[in-house]
N, C-alpha and C. Protein backbone atom coordinates (compact mmCIF):
# COMPACT_ATOMS: atom_id res chain seq x y z
N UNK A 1 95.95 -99.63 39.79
CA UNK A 1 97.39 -99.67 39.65
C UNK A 1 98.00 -100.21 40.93
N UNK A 2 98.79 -100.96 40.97
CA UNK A 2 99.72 -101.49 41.85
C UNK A 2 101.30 -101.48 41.28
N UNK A 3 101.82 -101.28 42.72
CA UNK A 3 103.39 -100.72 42.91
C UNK A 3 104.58 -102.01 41.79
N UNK A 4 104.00 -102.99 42.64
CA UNK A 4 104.74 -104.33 42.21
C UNK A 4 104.34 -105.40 42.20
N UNK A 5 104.33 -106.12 41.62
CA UNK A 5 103.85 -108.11 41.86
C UNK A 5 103.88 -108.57 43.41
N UNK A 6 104.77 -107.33 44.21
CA UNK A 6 104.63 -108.22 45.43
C UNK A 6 104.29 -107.07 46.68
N UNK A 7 103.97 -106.10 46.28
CA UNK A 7 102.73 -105.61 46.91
C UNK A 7 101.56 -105.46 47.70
N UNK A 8 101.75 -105.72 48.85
CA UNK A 8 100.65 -106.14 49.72
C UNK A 8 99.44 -106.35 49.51
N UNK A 9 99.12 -104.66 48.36
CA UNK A 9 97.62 -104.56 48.28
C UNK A 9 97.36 -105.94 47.16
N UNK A 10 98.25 -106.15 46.26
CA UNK A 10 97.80 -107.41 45.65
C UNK A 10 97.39 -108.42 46.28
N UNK A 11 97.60 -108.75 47.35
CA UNK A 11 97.51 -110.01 47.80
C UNK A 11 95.67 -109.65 48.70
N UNK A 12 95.45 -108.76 49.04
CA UNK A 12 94.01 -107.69 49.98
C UNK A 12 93.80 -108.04 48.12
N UNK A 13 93.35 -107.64 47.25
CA UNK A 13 92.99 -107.26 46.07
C UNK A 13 92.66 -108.89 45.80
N UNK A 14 93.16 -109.83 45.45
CA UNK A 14 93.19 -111.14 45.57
C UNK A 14 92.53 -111.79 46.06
N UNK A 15 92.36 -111.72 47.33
CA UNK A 15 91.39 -112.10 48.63
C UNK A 15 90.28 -111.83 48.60
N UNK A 16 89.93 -110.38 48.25
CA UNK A 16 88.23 -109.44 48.03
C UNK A 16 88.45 -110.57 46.49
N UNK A 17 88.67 -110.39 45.66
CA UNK A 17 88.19 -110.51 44.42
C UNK A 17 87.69 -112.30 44.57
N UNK A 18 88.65 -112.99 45.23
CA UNK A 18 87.96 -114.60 44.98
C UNK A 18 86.76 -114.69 46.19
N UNK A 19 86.95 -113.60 46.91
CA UNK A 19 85.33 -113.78 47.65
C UNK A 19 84.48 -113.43 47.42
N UNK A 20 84.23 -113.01 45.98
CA UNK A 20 83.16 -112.35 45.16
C UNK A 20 83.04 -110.36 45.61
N UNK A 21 83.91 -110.22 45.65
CA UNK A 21 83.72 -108.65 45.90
C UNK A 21 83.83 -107.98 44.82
N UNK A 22 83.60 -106.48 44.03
CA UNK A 22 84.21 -105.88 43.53
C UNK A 22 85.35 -104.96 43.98
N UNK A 23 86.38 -104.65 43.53
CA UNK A 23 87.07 -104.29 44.50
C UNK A 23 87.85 -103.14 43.35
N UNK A 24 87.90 -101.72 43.59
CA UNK A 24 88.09 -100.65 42.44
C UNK A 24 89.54 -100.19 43.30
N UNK A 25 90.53 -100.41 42.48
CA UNK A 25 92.31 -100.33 43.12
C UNK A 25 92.33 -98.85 42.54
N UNK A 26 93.20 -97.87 43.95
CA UNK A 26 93.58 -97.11 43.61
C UNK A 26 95.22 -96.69 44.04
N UNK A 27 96.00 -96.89 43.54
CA UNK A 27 97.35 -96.68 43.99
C UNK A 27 97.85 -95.13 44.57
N UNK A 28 98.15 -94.61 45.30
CA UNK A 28 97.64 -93.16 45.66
C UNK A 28 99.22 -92.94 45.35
N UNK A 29 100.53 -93.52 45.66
CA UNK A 29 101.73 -93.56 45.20
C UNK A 29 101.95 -93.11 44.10
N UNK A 30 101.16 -93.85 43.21
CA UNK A 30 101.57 -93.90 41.79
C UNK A 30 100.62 -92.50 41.12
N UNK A 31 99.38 -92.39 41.82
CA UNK A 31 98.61 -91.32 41.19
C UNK A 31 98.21 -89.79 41.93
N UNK A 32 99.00 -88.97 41.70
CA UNK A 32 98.66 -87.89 42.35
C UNK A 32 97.45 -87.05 42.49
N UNK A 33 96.38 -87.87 41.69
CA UNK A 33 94.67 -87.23 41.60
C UNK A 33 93.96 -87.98 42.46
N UNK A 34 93.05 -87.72 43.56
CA UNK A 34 92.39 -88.57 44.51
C UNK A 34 91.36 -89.28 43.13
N UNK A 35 91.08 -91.00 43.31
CA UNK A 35 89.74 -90.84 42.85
C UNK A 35 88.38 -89.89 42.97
N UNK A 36 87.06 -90.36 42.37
CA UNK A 36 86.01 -89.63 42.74
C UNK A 36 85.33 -90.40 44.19
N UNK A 37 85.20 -89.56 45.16
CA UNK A 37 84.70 -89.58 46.29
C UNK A 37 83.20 -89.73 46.44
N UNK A 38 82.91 -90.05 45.38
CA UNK A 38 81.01 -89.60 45.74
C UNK A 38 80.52 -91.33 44.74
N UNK A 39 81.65 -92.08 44.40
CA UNK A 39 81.31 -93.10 44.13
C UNK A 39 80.68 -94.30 45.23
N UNK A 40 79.63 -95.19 44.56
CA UNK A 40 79.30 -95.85 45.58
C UNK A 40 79.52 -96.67 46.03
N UNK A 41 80.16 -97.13 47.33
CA UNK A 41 80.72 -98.35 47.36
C UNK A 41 80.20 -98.64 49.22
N UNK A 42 80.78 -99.76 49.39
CA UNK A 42 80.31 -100.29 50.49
C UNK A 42 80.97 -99.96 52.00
N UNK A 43 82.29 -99.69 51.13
CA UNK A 43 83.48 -99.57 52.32
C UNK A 43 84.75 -99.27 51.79
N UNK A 44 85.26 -97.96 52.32
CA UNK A 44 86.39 -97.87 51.77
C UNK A 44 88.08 -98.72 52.82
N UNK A 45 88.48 -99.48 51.90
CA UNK A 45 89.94 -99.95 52.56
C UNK A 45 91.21 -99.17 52.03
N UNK A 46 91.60 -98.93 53.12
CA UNK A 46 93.53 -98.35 52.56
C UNK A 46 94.29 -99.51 52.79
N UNK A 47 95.45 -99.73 52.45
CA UNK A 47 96.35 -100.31 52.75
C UNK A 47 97.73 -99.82 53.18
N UNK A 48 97.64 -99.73 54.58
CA UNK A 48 98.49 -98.93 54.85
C UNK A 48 97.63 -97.21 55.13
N UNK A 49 97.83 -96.45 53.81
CA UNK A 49 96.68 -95.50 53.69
C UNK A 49 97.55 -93.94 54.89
N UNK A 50 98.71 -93.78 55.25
CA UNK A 50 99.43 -92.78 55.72
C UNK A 50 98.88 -91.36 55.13
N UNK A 51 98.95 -91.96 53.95
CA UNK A 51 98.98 -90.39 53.04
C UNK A 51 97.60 -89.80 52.51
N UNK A 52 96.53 -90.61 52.27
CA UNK A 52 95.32 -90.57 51.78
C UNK A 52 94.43 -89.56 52.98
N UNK A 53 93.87 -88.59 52.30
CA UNK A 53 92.91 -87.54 53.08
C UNK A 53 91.86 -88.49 53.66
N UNK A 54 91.29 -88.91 54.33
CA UNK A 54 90.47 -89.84 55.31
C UNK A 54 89.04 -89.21 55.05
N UNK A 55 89.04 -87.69 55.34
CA UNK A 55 87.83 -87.10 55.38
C UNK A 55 87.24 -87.11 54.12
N UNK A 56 87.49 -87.39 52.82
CA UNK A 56 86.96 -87.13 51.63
C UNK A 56 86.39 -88.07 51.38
N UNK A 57 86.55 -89.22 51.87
CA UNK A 57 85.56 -90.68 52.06
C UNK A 57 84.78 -90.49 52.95
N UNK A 58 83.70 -91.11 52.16
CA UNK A 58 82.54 -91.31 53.49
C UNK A 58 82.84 -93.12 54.18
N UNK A 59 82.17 -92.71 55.39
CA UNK A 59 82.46 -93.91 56.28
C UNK A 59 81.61 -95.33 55.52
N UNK A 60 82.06 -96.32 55.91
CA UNK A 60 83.05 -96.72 56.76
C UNK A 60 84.69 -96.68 56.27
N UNK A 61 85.27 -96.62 56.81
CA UNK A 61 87.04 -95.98 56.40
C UNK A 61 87.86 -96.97 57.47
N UNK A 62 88.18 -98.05 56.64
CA UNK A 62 89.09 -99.00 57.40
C UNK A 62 90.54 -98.90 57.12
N UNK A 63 91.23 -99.08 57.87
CA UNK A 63 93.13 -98.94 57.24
C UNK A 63 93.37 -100.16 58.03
N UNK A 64 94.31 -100.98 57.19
CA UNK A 64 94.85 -102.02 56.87
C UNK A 64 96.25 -101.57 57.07
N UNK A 65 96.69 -101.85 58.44
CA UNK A 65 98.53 -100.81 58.33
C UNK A 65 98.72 -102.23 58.63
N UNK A 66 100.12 -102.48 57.67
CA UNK A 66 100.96 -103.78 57.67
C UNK A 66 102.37 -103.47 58.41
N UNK A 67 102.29 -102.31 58.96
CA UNK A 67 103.61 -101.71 59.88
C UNK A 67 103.16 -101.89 61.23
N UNK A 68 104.43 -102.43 61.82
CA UNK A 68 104.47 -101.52 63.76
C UNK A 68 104.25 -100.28 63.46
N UNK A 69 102.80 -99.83 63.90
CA UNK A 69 102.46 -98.67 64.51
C UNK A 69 103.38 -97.74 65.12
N UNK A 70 104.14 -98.04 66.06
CA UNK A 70 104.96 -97.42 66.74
C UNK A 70 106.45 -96.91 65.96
N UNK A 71 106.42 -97.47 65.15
CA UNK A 71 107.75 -97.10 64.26
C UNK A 71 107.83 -96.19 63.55
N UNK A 72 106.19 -95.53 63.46
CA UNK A 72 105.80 -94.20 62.64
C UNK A 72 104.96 -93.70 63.17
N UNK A 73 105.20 -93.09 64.53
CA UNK A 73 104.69 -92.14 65.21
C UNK A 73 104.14 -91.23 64.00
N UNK A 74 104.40 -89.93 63.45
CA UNK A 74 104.32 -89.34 62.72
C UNK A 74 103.08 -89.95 61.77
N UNK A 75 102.43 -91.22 61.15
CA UNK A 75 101.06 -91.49 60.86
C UNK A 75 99.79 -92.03 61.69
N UNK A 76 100.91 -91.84 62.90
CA UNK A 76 99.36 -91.82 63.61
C UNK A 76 97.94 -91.08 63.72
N UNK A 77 98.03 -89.57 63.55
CA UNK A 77 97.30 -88.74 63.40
C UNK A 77 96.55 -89.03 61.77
N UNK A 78 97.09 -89.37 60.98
CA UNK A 78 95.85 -89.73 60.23
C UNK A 78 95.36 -90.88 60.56
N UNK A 79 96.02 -92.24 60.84
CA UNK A 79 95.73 -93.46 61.25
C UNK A 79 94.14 -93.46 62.00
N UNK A 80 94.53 -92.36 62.97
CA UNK A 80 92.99 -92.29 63.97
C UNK A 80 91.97 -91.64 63.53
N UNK A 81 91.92 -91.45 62.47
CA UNK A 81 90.95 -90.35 61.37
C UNK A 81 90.05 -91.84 60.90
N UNK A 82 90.65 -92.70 60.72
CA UNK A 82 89.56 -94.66 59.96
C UNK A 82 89.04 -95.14 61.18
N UNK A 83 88.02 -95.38 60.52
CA UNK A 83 86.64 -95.87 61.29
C UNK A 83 87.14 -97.39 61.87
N UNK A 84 87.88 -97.96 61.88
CA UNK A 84 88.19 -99.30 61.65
C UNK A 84 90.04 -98.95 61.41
N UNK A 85 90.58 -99.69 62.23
CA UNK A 85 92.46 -99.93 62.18
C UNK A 85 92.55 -101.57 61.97
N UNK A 86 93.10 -101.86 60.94
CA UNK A 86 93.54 -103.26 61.93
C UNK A 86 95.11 -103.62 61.95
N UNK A 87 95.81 -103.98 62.62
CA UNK A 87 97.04 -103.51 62.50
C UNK A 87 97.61 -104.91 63.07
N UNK A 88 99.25 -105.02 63.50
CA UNK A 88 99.42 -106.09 64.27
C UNK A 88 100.15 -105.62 65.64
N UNK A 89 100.06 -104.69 65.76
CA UNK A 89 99.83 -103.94 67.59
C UNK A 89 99.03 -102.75 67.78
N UNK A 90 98.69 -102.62 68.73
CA UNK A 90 97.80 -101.16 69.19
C UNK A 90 99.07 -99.91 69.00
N UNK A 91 98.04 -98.75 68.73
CA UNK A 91 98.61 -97.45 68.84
C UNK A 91 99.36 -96.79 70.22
N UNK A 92 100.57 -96.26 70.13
CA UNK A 92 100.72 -96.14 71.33
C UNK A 92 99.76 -95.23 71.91
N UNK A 93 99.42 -94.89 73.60
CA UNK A 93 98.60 -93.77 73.90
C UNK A 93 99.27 -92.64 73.58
């Protein structure tokens, strides 16, 4: 499930899929039940990913934040929970 046609994760979803990936979408917005955690996969990506429990995935746990970091102090503490950030500035110290 995705939010809207213009949706970030569509465009991440898009990208994995024409590079031959499988790629299993979970909208955490839209669905208040975590998927199943014990599925097998290669790597889990958030997008964004603020709200998602970190620990219930096994590693590797990458987040994809499309925000200044700094503008939401307040998700940093899960932010530093993913194995992998990629962002477009560093966290403040």
């Amino acid at each position: 499930m995705i939010t809207s046609e213009f949706d970030s994760g569509i465009y991440i979803l898009r990208a994995l899929s024409e590079l031959g990936h499988h790629v299993r979408v979970w909208d955490y917005r839209l669905s208040p039940h975590y998927p199943p955690t014990r599925e097998d996969y290669d790597v889990m990506i958030a997008n964004k990913g603020e709200l998602i429990p970190v620990h219930l995935f096994k590693p590797p746990r990458v987040c994809w934040y499309p925000d200044v970091l700094g503008r939401f102090p307040e998700h940093l503490g899960v932010i530093r929970q993913y194995d992998r950030v990629f962002a477009i500035n560093k966290p403040p110290e």
